[in-house]
PDB file of N, CA and C in Angstrom:
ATOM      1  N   UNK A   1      28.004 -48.953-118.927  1.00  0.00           N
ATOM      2  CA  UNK A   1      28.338 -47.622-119.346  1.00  0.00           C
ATOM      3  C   UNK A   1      27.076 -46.769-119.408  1.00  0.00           C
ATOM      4  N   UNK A   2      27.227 -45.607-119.262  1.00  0.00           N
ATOM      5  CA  UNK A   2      25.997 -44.891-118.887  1.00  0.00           C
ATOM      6  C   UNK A   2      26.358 -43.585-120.223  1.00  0.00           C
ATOM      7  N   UNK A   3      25.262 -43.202-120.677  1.00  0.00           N
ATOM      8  CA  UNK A   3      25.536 -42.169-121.371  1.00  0.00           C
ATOM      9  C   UNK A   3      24.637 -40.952-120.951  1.00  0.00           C
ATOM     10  N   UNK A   4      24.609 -39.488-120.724  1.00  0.00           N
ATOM     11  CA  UNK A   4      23.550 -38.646-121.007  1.00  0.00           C
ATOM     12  C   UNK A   4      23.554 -37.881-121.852  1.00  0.00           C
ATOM     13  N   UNK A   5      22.406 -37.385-122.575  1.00  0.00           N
ATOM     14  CA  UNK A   5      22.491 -36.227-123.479  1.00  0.00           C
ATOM     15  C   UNK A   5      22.783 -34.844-123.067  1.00  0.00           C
ATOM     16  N   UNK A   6      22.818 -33.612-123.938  1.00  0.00           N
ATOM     17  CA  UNK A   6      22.983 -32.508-123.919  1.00  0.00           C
ATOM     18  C   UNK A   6      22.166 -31.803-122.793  1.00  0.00           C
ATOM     19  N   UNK A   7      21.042 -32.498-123.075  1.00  0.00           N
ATOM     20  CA  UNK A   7      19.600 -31.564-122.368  1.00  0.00           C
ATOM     21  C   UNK A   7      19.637 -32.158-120.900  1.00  0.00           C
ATOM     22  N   UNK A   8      20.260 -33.298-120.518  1.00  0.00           N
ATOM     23  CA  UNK A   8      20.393 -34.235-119.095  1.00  0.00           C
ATOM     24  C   UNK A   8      21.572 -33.223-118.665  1.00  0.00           C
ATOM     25  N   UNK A   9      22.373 -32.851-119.080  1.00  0.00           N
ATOM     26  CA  UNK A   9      23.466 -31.961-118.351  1.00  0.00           C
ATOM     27  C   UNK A   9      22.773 -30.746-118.337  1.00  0.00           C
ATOM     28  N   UNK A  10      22.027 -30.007-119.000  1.00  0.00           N
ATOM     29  CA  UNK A  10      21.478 -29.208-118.846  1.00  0.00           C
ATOM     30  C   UNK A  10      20.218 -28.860-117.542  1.00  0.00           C
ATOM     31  N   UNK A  11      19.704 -30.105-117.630  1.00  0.00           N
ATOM     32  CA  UNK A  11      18.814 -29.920-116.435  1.00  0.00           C
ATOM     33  C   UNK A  11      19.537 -30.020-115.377  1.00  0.00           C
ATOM     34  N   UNK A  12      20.745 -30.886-115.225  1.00  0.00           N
ATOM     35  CA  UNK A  12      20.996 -31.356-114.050  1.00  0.00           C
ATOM     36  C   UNK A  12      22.096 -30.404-113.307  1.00  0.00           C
ATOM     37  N   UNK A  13      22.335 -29.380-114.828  1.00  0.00           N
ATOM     38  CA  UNK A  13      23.045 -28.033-114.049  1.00  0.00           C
ATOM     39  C   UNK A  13      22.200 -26.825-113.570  1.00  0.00           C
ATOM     40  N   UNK A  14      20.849 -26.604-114.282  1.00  0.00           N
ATOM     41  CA  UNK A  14      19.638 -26.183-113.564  1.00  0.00           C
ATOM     42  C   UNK A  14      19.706 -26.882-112.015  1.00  0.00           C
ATOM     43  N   UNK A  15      19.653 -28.032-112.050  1.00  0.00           N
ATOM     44  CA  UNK A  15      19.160 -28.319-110.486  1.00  0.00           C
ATOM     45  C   UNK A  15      19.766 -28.129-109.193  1.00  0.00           C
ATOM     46  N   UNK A  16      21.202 -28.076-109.923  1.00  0.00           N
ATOM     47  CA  UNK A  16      22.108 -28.241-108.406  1.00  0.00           C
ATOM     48  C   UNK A  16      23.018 -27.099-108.337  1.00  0.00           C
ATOM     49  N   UNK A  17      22.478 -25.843-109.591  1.00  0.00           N
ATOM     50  CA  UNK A  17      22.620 -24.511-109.109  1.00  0.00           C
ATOM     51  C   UNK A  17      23.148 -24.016-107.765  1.00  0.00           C
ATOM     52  N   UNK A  18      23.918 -23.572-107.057  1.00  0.00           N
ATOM     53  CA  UNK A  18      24.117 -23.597-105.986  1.00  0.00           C
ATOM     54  C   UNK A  18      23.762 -24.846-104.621  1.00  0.00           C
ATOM     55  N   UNK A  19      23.543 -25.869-105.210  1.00  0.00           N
ATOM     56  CA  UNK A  19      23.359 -27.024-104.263  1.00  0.00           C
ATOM     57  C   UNK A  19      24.527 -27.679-104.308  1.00  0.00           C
ATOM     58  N   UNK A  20      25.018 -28.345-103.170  1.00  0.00           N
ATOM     59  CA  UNK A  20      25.975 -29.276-103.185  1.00  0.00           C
ATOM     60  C   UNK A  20      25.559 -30.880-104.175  1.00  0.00           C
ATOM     61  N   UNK A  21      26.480 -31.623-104.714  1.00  0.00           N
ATOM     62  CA  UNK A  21      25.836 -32.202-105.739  1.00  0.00           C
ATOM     63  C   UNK A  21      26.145 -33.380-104.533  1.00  0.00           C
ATOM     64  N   UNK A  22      25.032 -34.631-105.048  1.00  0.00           N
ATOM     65  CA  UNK A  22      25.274 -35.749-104.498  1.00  0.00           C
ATOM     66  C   UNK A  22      24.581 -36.776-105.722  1.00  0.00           C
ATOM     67  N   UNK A  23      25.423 -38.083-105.543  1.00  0.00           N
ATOM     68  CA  UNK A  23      25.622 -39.196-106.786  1.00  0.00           C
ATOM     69  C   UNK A  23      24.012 -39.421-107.296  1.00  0.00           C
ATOM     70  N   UNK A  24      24.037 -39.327-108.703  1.00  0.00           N
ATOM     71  CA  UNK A  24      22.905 -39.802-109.151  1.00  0.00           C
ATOM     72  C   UNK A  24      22.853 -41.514-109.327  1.00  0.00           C
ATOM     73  N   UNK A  25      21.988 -41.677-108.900  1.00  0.00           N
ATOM     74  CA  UNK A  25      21.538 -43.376-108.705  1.00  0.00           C
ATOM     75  C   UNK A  25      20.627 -43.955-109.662  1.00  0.00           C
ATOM     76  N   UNK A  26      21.081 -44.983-110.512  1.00  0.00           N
ATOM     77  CA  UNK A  26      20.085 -45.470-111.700  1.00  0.00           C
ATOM     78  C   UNK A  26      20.016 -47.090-111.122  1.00  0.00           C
ATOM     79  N   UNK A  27      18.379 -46.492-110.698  1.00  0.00           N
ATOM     80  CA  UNK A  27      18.084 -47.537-110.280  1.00  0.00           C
ATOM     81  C   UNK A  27      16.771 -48.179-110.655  1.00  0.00           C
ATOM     82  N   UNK A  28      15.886 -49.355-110.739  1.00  0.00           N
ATOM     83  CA  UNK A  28      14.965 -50.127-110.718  1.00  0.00           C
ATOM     84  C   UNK A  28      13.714 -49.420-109.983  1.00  0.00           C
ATOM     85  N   UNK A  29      12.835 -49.069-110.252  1.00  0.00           N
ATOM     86  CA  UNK A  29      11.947 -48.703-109.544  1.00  0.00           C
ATOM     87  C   UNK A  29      10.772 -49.288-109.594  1.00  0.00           C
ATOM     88  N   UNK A  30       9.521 -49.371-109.401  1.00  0.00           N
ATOM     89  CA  UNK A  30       8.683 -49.835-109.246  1.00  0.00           C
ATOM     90  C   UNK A  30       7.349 -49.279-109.659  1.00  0.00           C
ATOM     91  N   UNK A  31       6.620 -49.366-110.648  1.00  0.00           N
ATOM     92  CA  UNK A  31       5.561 -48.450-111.237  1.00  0.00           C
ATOM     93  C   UNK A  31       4.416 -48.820-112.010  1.00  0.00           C
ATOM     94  N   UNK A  32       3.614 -48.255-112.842  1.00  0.00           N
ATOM     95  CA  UNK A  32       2.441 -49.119-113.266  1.00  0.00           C
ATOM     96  C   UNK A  32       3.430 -50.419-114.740  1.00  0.00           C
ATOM     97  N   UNK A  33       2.566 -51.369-114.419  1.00  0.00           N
ATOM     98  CA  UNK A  33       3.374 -52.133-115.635  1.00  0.00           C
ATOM     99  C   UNK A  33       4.492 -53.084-115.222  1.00  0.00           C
ATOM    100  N   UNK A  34       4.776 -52.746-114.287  1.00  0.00           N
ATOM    101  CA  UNK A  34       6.017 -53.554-113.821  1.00  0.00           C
ATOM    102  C   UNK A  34       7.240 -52.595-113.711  1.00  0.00           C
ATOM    103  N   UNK A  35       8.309 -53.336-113.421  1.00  0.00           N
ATOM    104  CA  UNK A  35       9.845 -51.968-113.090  1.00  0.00           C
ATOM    105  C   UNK A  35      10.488 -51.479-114.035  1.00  0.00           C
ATOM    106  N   UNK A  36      10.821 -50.672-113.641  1.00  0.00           N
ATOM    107  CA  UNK A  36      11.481 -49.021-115.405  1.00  0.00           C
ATOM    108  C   UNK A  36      12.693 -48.648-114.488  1.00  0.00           C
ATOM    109  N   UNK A  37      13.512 -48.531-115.385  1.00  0.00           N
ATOM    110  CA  UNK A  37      14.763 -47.281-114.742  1.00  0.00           C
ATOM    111  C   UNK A  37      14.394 -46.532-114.435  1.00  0.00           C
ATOM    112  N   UNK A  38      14.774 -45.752-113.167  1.00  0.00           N
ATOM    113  CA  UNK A  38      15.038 -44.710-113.100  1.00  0.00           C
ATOM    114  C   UNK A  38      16.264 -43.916-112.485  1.00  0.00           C
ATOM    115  N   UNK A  39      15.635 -42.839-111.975  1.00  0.00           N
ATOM    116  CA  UNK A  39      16.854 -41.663-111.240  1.00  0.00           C
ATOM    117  C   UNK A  39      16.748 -41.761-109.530  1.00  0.00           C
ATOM    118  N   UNK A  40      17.986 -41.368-109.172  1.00  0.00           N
ATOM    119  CA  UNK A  40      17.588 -41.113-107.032  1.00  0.00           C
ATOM    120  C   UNK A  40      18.376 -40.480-106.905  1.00  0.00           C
ATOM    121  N   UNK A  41      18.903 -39.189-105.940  1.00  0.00           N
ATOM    122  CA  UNK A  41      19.969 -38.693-105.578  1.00  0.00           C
ATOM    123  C   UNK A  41      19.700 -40.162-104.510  1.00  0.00           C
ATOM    124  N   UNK A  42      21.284 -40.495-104.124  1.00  0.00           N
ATOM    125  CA  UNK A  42      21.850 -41.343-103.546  1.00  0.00           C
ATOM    126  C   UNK A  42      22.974 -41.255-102.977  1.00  0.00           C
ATOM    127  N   UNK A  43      23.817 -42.516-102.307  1.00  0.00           N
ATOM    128  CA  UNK A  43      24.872 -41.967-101.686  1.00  0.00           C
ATOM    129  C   UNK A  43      25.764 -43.675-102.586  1.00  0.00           C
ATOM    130  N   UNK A  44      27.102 -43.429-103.044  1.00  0.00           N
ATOM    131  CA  UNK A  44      27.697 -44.626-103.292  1.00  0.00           C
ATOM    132  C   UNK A  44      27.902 -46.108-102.532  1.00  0.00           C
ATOM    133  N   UNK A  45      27.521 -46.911-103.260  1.00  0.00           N
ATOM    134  CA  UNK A  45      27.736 -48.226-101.989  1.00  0.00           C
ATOM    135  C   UNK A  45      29.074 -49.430-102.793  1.00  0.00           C
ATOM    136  N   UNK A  46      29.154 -50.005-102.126  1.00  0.00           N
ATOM    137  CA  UNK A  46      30.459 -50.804-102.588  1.00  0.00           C
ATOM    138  C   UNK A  46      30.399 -52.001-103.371  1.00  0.00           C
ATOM    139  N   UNK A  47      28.703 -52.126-103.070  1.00  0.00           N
ATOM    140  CA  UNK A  47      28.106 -52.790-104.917  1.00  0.00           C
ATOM    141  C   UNK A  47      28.125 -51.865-106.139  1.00  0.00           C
ATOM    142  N   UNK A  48      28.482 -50.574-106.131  1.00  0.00           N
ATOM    143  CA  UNK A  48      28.240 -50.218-107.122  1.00  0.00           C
ATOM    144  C   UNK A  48      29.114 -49.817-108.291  1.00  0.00           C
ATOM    145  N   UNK A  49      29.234 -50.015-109.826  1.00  0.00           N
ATOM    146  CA  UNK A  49      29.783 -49.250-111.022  1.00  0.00           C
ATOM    147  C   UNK A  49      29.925 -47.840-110.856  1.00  0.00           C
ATOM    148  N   UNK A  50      30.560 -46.956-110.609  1.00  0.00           N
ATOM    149  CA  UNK A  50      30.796 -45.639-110.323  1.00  0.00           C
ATOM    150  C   UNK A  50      31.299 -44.811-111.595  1.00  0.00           C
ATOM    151  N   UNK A  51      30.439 -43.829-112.377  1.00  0.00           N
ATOM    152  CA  UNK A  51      30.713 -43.362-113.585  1.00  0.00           C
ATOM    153  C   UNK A  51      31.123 -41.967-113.350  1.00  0.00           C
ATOM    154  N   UNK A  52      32.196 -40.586-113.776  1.00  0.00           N
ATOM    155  CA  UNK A  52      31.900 -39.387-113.708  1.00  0.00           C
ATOM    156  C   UNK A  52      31.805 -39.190-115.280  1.00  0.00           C
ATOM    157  N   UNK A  53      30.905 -38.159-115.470  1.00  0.00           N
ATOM    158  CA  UNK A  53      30.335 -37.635-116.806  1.00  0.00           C
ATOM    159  C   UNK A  53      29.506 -36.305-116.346  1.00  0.00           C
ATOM    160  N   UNK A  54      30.288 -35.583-117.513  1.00  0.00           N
ATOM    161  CA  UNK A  54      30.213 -34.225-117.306  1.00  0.00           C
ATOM    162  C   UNK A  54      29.944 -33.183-116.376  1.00  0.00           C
ATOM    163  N   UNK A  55      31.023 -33.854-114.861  1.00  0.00           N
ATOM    164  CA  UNK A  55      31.170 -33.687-113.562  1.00  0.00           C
ATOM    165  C   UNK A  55      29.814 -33.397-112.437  1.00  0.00           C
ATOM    166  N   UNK A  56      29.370 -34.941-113.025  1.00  0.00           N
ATOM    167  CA  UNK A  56      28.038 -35.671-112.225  1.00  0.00           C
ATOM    168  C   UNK A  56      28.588 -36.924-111.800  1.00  0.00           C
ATOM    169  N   UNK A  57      28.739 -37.421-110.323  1.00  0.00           N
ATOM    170  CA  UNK A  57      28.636 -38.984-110.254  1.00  0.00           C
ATOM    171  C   UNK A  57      27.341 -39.899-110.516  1.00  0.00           C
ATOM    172  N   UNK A  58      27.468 -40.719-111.381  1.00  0.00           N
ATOM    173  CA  UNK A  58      26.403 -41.640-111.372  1.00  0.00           C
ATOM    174  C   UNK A  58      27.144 -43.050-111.224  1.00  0.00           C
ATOM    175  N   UNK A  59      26.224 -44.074-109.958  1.00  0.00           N
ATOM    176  CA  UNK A  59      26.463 -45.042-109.807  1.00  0.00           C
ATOM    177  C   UNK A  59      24.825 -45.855-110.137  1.00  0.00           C
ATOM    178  N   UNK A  60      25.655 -47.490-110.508  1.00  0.00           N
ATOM    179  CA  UNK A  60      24.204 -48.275-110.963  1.00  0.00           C
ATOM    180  C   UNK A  60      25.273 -49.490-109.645  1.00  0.00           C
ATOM    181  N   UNK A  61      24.150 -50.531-109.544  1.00  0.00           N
ATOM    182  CA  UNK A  61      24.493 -51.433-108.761  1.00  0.00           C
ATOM    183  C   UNK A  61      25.354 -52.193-110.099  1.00  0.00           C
ATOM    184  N   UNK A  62      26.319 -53.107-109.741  1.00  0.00           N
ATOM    185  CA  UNK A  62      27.294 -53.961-110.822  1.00  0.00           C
ATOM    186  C   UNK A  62      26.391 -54.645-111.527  1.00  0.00           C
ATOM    187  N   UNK A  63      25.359 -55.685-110.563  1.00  0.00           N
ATOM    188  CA  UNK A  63      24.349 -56.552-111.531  1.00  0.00           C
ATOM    189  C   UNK A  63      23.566 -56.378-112.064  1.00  0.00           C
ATOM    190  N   UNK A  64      22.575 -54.906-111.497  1.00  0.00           N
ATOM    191  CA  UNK A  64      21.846 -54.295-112.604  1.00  0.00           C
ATOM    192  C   UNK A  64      22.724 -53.858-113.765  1.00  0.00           C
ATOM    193  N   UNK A  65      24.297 -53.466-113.658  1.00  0.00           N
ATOM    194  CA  UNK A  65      24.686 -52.517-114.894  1.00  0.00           C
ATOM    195  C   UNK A  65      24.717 -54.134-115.669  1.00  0.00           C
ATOM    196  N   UNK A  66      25.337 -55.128-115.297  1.00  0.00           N
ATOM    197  CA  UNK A  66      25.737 -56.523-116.407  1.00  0.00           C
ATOM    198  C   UNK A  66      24.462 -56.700-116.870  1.00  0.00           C
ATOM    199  N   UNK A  67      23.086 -56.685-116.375  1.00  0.00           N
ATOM    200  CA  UNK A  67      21.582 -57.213-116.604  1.00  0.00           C
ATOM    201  C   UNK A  67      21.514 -55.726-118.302  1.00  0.00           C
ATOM    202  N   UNK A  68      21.880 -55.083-117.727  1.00  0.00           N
ATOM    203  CA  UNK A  68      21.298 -53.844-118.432  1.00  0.00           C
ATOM    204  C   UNK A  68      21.905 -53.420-119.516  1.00  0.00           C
ATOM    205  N   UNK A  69      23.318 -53.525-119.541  1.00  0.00           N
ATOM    206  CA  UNK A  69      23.861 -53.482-120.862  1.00  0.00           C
ATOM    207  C   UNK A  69      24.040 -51.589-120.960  1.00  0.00           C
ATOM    208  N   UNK A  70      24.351 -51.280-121.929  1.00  0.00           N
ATOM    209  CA  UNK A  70      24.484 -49.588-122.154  1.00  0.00           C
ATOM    210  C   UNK A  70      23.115 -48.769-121.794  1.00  0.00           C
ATOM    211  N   UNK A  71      23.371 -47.730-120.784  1.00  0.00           N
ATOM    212  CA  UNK A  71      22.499 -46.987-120.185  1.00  0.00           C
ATOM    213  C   UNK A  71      22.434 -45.893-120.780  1.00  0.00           C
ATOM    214  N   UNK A  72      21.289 -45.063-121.108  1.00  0.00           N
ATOM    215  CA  UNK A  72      21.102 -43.785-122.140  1.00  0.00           C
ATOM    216  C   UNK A  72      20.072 -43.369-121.140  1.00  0.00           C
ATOM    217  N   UNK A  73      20.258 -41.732-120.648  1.00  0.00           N
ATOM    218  CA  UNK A  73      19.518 -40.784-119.920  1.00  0.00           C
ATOM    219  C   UNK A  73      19.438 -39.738-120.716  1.00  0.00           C
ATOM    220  N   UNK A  74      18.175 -39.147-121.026  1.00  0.00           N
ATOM    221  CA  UNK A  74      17.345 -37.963-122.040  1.00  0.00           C
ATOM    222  C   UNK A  74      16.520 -37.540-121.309  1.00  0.00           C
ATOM    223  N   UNK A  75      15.923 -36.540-121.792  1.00  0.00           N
ATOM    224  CA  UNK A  75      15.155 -36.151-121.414  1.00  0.00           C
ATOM    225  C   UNK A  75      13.850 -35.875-122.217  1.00  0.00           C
ATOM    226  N   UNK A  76      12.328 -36.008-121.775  1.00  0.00           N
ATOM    227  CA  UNK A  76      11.519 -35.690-122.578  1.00  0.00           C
ATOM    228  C   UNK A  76      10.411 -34.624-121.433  1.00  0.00           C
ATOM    229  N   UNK A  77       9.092 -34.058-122.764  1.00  0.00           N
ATOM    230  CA  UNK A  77       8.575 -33.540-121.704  1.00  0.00           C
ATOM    231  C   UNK A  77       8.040 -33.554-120.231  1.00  0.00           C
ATOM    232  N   UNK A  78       8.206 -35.108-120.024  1.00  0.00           N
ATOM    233  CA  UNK A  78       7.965 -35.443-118.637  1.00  0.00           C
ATOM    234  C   UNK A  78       9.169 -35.654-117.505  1.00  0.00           C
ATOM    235  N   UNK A  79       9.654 -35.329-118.066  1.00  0.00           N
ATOM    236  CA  UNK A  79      10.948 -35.438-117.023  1.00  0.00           C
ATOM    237  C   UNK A  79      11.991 -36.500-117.890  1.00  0.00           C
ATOM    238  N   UNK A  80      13.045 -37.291-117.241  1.00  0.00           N
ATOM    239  CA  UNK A  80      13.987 -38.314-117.481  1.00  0.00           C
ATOM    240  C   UNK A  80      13.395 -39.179-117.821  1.00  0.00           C
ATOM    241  N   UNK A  81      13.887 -40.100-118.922  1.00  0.00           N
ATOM    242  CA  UNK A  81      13.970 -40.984-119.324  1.00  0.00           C
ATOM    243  C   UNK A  81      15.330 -41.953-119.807  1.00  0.00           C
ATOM    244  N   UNK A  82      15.184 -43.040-119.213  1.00  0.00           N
ATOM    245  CA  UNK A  82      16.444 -44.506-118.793  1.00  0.00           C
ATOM    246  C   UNK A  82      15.980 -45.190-119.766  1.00  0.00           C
ATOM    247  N   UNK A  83      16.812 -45.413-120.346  1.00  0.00           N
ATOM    248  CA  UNK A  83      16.701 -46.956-121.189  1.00  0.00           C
ATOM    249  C   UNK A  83      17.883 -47.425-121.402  1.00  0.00           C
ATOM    250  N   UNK A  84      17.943 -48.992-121.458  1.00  0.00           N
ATOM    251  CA  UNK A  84      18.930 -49.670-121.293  1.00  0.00           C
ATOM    252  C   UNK A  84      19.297 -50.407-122.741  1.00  0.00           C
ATOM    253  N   UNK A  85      20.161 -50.982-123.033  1.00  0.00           N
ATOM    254  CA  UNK A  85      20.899 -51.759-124.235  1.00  0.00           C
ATOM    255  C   UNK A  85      19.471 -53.045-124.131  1.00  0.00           C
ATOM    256  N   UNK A  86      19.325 -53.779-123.356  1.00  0.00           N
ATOM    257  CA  UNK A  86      18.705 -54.930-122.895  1.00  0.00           C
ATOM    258  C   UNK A  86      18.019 -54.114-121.880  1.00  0.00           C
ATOM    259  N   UNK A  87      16.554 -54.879-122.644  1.00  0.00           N
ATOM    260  CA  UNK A  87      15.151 -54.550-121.404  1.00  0.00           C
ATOM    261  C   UNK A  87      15.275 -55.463-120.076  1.00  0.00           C
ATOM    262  N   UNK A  88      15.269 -54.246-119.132  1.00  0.00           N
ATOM    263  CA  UNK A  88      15.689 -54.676-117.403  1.00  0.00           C
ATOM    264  C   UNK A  88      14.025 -54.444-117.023  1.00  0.00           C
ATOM    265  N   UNK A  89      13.553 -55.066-115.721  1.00  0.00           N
ATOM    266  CA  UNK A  89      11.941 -54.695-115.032  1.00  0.00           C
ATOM    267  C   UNK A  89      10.975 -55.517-116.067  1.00  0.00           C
ATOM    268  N   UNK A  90      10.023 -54.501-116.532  1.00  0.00           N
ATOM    269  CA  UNK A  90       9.268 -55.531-117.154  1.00  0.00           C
ATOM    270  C   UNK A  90       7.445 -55.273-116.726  1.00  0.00           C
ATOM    271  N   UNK A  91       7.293 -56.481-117.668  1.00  0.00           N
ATOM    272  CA  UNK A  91       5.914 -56.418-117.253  1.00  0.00           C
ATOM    273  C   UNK A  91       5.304 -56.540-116.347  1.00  0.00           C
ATOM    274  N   UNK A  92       4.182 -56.698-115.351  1.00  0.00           N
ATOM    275  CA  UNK A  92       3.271 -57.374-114.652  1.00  0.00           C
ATOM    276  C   UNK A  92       2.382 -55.982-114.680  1.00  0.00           C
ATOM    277  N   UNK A  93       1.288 -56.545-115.672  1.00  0.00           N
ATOM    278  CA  UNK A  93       0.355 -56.076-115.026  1.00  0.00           C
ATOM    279  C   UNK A  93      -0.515 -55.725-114.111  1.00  0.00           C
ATOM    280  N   UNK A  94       0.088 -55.334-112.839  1.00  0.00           N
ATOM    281  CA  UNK A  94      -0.825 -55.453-111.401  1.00  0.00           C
ATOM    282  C   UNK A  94      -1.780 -54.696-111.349  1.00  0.00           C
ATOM    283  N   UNK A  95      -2.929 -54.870-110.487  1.00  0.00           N
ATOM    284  CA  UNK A  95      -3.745 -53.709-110.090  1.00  0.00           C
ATOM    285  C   UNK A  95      -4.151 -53.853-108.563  1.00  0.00           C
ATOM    286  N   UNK A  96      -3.123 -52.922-108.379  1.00  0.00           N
ATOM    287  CA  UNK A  96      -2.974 -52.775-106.691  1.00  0.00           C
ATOM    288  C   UNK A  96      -2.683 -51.286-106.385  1.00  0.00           C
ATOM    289  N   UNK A  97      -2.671 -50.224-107.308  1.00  0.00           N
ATOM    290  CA  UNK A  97      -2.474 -48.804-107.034  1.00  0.00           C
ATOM    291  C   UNK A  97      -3.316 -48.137-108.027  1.00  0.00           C
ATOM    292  N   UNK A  98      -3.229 -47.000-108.359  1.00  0.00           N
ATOM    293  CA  UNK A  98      -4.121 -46.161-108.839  1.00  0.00           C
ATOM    294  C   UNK A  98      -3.940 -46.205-110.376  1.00  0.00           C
ATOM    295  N   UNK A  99      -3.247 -47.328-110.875  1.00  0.00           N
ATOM    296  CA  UNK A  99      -2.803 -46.984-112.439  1.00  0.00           C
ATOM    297  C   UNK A  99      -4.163 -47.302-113.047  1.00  0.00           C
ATOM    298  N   UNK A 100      -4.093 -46.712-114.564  1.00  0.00           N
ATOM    299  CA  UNK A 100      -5.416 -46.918-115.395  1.00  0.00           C
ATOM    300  C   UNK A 100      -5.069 -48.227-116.078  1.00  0.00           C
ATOM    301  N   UNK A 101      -4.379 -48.996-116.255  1.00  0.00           N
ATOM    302  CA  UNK A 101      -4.068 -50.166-116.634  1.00  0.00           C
ATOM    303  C   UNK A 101      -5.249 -51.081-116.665  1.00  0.00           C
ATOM    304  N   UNK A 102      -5.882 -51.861-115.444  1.00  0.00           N
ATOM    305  CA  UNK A 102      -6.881 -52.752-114.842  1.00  0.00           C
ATOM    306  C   UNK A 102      -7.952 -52.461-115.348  1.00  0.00           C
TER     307      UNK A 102
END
């Protein structure tokens, strides 16, 4: 189950202002620290949980949604923020890109 706040419908009716809308995708991404939720405009696939909320599609893949448990999208000053019921991604500290981590 996916939830968003007030201010996530708000941006996301800022964005697609006269744009045709296409499915928001909560997906695994890849970043300093290891993998974090995030966002993708996307297109639906037939692995996926298919949610409408507050006439936005959002799809998650089925096994990320069972791994992940209840999904919450907010917003802060940096843009979106995903967090899940149960921590999905994770650590690894790598240093193979430009993060200040290493």
């Amino acid at each position: 189950m996916i939830e968003i706040t007030p201010s996530v419908k708000e941006q996301l009716d800022n964005h697609f202002q006269g744009k045709a809308q296409s499915p928001i995708r909560v997906h695994l991404a890849a970043g300093c620290g290891g993998e974090r939720l995030s966002l993708a405009l996307d297109t639906e696939q037939e692995t996926d949980l298919v949610q409408e909320i507050s006439g936005y599609t959002f799809v998650v893949d089925k096994e990320l949604s069972q791994n992940a448990g209840a999904i919450k999208i907010d917003m802060t000053p940096y843009g979106f923020a995903v967090s899940s019921e149960v921590p999905v991604g994770g650590g690894g500290g790598g240093c193979g890109g430009g993060c200040s981590s290493c």
